[in-house]
Protein backbone atom coordinates (compact mmCIF):
# COMPACT_ATOMS: atom_id res chain seq x y z
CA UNK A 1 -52.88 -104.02 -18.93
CA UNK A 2 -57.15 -104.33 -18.77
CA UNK A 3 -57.04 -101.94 -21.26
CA UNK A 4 -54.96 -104.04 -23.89
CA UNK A 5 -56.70 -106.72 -23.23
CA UNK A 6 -59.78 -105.15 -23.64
CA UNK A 7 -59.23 -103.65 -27.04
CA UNK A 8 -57.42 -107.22 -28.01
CA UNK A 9 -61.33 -108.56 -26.97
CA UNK A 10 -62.97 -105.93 -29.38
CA UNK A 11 -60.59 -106.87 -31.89
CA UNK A 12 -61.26 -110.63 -32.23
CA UNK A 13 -65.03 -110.03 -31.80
CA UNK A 14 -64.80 -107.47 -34.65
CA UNK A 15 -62.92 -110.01 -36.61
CA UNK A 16 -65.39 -112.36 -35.97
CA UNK A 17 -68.41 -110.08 -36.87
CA UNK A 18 -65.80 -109.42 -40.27
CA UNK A 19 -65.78 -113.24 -41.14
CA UNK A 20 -69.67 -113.36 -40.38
CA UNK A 21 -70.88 -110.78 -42.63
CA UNK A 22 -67.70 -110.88 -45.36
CA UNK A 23 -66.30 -114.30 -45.17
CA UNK A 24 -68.90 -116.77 -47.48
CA UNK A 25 -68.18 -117.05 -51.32
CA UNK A 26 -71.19 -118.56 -52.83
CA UNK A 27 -72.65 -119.64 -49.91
CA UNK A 28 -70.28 -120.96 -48.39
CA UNK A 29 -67.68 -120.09 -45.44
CA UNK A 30 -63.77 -119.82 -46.54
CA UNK A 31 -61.78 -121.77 -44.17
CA UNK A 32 -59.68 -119.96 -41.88
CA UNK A 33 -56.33 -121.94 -43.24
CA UNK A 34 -56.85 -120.40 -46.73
CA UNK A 35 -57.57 -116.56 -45.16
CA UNK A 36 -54.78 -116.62 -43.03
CA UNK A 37 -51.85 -118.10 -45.80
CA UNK A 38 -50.97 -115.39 -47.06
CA UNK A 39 -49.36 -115.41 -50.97
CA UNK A 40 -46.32 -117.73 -51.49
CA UNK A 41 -45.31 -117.87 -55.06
CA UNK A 42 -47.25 -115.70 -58.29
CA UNK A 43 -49.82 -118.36 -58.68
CA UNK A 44 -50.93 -118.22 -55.30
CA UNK A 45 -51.12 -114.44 -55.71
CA UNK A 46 -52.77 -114.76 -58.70
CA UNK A 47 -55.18 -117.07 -57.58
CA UNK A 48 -56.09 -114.95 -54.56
CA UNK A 49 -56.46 -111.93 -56.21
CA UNK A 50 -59.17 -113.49 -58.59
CA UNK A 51 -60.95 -115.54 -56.28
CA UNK A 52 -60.98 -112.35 -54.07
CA UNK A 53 -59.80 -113.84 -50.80
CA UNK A 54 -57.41 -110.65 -50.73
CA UNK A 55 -59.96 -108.30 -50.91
CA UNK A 56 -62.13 -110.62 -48.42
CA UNK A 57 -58.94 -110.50 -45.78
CA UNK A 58 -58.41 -106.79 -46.13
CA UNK A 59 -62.09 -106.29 -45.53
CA UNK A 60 -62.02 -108.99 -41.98
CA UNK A 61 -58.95 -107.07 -41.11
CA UNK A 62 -60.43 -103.49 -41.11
CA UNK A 63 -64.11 -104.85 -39.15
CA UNK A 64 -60.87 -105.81 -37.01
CA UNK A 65 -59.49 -102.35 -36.98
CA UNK A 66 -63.01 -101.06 -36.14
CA UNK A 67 -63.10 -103.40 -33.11
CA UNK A 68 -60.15 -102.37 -31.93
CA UNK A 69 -60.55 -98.45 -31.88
CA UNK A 70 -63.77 -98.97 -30.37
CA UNK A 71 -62.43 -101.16 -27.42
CA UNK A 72 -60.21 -98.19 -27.33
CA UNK A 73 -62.88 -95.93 -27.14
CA UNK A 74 -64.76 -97.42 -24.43
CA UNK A 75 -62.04 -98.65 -22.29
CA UNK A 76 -61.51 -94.64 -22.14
CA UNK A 77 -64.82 -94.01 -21.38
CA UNK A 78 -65.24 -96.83 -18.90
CA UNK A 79 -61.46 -95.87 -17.01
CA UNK A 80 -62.43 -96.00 -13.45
């Protein structure tokens, strides 16, 4: 159970680090409501695809990944 919540820490934080570095368009920060809807209808798909917030979620999703398999890692390494 540590361990799952351990890698569920890394995770978020990873996400977090994801948004930081990935998650401004022009400056700006994209608000967490528009990353996390994902595509309803064709113009919402089309609309995301152009503006890029796909490629932006894909991108906060695998920092997320990254988190997670290093939590992984060191909960391994740090097994007592």
């Amino acid at each position: 159970m540590r361990k799952i919540v351990f890698i569920l820490i890394c995770a978020v934080i990873g996400m977090a680090i994801g948004y930081g570095i990935f998650g401004k368009i022009a400056g700006h920060f994209v608000s967490l409501n528009s990353l996390l809807s994902f595509d309803g209808n064709a113009l919402q798909s089309a609309w995301s695809s152009v503006s890029g917030l796909a490629e932006m979620r894909n991108k906060i999703l695998l920092c997320g990944a990254g988190g997670a398999i290093v939590g992984f890692l060191l909960s391994t390494r740090l097994k007592k």
